[in-house]
C-alpha atoms as a PDB file:
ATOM      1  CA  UNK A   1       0.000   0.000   0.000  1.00  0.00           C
ATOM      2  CA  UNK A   2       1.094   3.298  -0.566  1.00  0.00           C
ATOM      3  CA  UNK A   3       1.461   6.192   1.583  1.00  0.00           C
ATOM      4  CA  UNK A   4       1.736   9.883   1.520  1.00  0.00           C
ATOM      5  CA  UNK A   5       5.708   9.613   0.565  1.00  0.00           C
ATOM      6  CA  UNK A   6       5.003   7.244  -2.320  1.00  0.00           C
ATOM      7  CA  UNK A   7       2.320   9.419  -3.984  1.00  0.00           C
ATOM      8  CA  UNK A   8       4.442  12.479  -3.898  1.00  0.00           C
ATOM      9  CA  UNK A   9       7.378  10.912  -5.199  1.00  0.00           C
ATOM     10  CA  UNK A  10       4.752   9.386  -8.267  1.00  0.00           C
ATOM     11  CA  UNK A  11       3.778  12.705  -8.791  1.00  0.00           C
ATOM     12  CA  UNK A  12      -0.071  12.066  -7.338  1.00  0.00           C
ATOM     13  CA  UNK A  13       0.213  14.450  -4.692  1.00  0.00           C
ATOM     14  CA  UNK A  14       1.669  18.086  -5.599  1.00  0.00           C
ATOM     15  CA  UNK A  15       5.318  18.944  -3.595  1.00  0.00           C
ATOM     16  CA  UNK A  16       7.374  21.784  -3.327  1.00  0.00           C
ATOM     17  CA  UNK A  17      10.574  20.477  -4.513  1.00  0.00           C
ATOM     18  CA  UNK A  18      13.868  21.162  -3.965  1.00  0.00           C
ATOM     19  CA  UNK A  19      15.862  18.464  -5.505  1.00  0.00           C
ATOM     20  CA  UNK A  20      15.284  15.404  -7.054  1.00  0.00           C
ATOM     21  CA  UNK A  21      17.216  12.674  -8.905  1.00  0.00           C
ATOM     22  CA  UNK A  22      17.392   8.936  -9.058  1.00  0.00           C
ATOM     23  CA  UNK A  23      17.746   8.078  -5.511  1.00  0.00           C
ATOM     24  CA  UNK A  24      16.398  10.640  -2.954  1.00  0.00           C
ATOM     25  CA  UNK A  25      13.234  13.476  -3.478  1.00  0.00           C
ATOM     26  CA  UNK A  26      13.474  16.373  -0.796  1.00  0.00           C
ATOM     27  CA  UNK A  27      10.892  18.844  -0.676  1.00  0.00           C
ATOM     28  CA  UNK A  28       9.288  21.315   1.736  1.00  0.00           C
ATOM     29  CA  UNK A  29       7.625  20.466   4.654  1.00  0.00           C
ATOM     30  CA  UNK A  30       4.073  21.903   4.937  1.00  0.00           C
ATOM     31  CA  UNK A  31       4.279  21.971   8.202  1.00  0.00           C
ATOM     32  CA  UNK A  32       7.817  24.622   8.203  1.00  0.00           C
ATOM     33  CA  UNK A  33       8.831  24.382  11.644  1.00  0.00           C
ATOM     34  CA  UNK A  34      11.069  27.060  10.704  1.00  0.00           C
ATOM     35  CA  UNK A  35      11.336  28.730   7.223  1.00  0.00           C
ATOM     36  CA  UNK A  36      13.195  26.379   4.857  1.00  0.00           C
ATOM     37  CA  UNK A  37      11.977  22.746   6.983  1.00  0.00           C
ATOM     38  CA  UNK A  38      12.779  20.817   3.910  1.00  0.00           C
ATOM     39  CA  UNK A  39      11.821  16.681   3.836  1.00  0.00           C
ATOM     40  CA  UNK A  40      14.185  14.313   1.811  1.00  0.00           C
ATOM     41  CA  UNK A  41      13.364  10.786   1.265  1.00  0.00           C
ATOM     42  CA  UNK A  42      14.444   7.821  -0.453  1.00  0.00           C
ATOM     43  CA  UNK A  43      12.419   6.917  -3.754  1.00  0.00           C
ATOM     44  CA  UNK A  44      12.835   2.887  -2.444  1.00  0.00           C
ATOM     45  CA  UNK A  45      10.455   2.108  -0.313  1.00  0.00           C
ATOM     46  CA  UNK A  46      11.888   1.748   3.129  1.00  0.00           C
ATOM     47  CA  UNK A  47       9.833   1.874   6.770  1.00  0.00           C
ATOM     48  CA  UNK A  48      12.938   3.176   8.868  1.00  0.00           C
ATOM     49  CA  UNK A  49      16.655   3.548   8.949  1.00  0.00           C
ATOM     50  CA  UNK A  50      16.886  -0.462  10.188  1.00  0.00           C
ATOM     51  CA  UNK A  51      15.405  -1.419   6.464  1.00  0.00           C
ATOM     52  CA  UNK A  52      18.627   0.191   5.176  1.00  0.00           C
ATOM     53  CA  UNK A  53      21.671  -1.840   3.356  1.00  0.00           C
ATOM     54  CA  UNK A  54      24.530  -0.610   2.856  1.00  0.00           C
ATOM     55  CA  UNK A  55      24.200   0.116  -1.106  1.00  0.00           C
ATOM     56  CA  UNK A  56      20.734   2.414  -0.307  1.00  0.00           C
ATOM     57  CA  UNK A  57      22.517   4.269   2.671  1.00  0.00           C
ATOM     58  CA  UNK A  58      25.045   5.253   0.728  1.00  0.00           C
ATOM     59  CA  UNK A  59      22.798   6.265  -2.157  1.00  0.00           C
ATOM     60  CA  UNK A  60      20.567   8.382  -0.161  1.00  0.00           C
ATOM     61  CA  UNK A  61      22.730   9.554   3.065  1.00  0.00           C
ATOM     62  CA  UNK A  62      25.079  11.528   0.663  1.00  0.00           C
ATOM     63  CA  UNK A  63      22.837  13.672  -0.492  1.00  0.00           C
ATOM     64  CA  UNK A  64      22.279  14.933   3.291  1.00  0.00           C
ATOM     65  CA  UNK A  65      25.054  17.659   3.242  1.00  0.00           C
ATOM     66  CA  UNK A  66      24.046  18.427  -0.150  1.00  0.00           C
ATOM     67  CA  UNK A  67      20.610  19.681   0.477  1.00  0.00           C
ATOM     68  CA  UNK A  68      21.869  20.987   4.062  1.00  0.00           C
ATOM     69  CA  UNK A  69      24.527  22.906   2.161  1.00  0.00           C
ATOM     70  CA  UNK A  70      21.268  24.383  -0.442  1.00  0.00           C
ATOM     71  CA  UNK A  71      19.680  24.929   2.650  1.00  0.00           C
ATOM     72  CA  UNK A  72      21.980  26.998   4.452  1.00  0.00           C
ATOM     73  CA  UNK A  73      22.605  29.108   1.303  1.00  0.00           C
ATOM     74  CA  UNK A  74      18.664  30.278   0.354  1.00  0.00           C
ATOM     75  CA  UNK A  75      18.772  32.380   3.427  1.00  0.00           C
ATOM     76  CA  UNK A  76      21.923  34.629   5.457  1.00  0.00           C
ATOM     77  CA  UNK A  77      19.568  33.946   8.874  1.00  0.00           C
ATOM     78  CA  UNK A  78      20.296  30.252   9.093  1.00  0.00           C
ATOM     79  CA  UNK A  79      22.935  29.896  11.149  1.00  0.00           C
ATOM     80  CA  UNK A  80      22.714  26.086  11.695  1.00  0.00           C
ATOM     81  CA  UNK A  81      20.195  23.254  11.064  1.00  0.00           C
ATOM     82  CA  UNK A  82      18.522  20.043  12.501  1.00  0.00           C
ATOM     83  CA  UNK A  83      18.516  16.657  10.754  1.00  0.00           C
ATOM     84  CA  UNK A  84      16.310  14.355  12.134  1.00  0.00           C
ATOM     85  CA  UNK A  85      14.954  11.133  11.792  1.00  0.00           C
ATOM     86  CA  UNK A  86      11.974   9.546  14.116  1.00  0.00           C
ATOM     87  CA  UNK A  87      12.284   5.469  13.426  1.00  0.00           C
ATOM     88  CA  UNK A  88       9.680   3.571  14.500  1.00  0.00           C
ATOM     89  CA  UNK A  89       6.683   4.600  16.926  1.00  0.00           C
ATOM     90  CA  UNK A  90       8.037   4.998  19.613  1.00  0.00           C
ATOM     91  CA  UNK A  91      10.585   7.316  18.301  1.00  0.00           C
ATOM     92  CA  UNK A  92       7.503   9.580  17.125  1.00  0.00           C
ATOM     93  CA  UNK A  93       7.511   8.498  13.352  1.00  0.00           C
ATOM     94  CA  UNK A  94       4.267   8.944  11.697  1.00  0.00           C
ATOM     95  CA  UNK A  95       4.447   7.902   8.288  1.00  0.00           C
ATOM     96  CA  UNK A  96       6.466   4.679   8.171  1.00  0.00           C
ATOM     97  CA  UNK A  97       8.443   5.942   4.943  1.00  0.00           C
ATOM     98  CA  UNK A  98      11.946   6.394   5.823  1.00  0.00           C
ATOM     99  CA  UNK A  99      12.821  10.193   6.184  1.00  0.00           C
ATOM    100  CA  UNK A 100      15.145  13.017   6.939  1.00  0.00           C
ATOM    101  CA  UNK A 101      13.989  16.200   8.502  1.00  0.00           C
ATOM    102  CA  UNK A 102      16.162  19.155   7.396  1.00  0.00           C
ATOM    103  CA  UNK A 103      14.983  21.854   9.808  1.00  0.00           C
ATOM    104  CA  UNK A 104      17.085  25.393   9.731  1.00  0.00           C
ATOM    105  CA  UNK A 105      18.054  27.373  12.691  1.00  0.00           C
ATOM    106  CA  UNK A 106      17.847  30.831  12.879  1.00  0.00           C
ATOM    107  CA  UNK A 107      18.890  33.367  15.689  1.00  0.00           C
ATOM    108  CA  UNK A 108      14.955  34.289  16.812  1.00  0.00           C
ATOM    109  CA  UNK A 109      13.761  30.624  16.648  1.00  0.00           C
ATOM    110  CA  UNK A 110      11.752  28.856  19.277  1.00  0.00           C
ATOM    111  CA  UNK A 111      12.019  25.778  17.996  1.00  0.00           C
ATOM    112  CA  UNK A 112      13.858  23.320  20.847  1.00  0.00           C
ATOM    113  CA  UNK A 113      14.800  19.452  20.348  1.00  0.00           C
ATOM    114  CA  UNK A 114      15.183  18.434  24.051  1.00  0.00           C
ATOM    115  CA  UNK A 115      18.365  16.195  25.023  1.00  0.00           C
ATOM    116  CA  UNK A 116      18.263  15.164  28.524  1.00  0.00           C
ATOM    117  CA  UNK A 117      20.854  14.420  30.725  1.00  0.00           C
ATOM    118  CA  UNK A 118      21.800  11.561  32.345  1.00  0.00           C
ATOM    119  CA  UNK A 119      25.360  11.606  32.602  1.00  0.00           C
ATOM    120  CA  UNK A 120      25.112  12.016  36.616  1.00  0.00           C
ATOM    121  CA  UNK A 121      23.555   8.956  36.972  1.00  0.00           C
ATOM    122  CA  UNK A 122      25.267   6.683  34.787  1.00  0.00           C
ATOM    123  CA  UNK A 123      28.259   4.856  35.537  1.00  0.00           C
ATOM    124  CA  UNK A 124      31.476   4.027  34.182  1.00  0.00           C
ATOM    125  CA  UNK A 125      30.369   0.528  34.335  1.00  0.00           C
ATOM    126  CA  UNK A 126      27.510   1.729  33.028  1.00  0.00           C
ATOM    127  CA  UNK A 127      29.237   3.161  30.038  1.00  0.00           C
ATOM    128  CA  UNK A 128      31.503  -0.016  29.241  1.00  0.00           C
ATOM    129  CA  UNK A 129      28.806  -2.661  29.383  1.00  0.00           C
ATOM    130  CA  UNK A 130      26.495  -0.037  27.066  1.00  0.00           C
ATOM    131  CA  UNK A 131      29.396   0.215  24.678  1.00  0.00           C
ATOM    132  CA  UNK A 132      30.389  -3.459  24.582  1.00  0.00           C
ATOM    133  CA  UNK A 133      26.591  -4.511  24.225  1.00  0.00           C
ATOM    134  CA  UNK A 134      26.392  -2.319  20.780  1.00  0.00           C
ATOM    135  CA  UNK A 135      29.558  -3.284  19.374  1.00  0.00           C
ATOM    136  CA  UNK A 136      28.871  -7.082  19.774  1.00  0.00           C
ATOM    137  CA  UNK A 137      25.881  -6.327  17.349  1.00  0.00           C
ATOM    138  CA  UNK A 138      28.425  -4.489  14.966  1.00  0.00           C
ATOM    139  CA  UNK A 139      27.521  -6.204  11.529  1.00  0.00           C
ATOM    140  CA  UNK A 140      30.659  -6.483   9.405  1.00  0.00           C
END
């Protein structure tokens, strides 16, 4: 079934785009959490960042700096930008098309992407058996 991603990149739904080729379509957000929130997406079909092989990431994740780079040069306010990517529910992604969130900063924005910290309350042992847990999963 397609979604909203699919129909844009067939050309069923109408897009503000910014740049397009084989691999990747990245148009504007509608909702603009600041001026410039640009969307790029792969044009293969892929729910989240974990559908990825190596081939497609390459394919698509180069074109991130890129469009950041396009980004950064329509307007002398940005002085920085967000990429983001929500995969899976719990990580707050709504439309289960991979995609990259290209959000620029400006000097009066409000916009805030909150980080907690927890680096009082975690361990060195912590740390190590955190780090050594991921890297056993390391696929070659």
């Amino acid at each position: 079934m397609a979604d909203v991603f699919d129909m844009i990149i067939e050309g069923d739904i109408p897009a503000y785009k910014v740049y397009e080729d084989d691999d990747v379509l990245a148009f504007l957000d509608l909702s603009q959490v600041t001026p410039g929130h640009t969307l790029m997406v792969p044009k293969t079909h892929v729910a989240d960042i974990f559908e990825y092989d190596e081939e497609l990431a390459a394919r698509v994740l180069s074109k991130l700096p890129k469009i950041a780079r396009a980004i950064k040069a329509s307007d002398d306010k940005i002085i920085g930008l967000n990429i983001l990517s929500n995969n899976g529910e719990a990580a707050g992604q709504s439309v289960f098309h991979s995609h990259f969130h290209l959000i620029p900063r400006y000097a009066d924005d409000t916009f805030d992407v909150p980080m907690p910290d927890h680096s009082e309350t975690t361990t060195e042992d912590d740390y190590r058996a955190l780090a050594d847990r991921i890297a056993s999963h390391m696929e070659d």
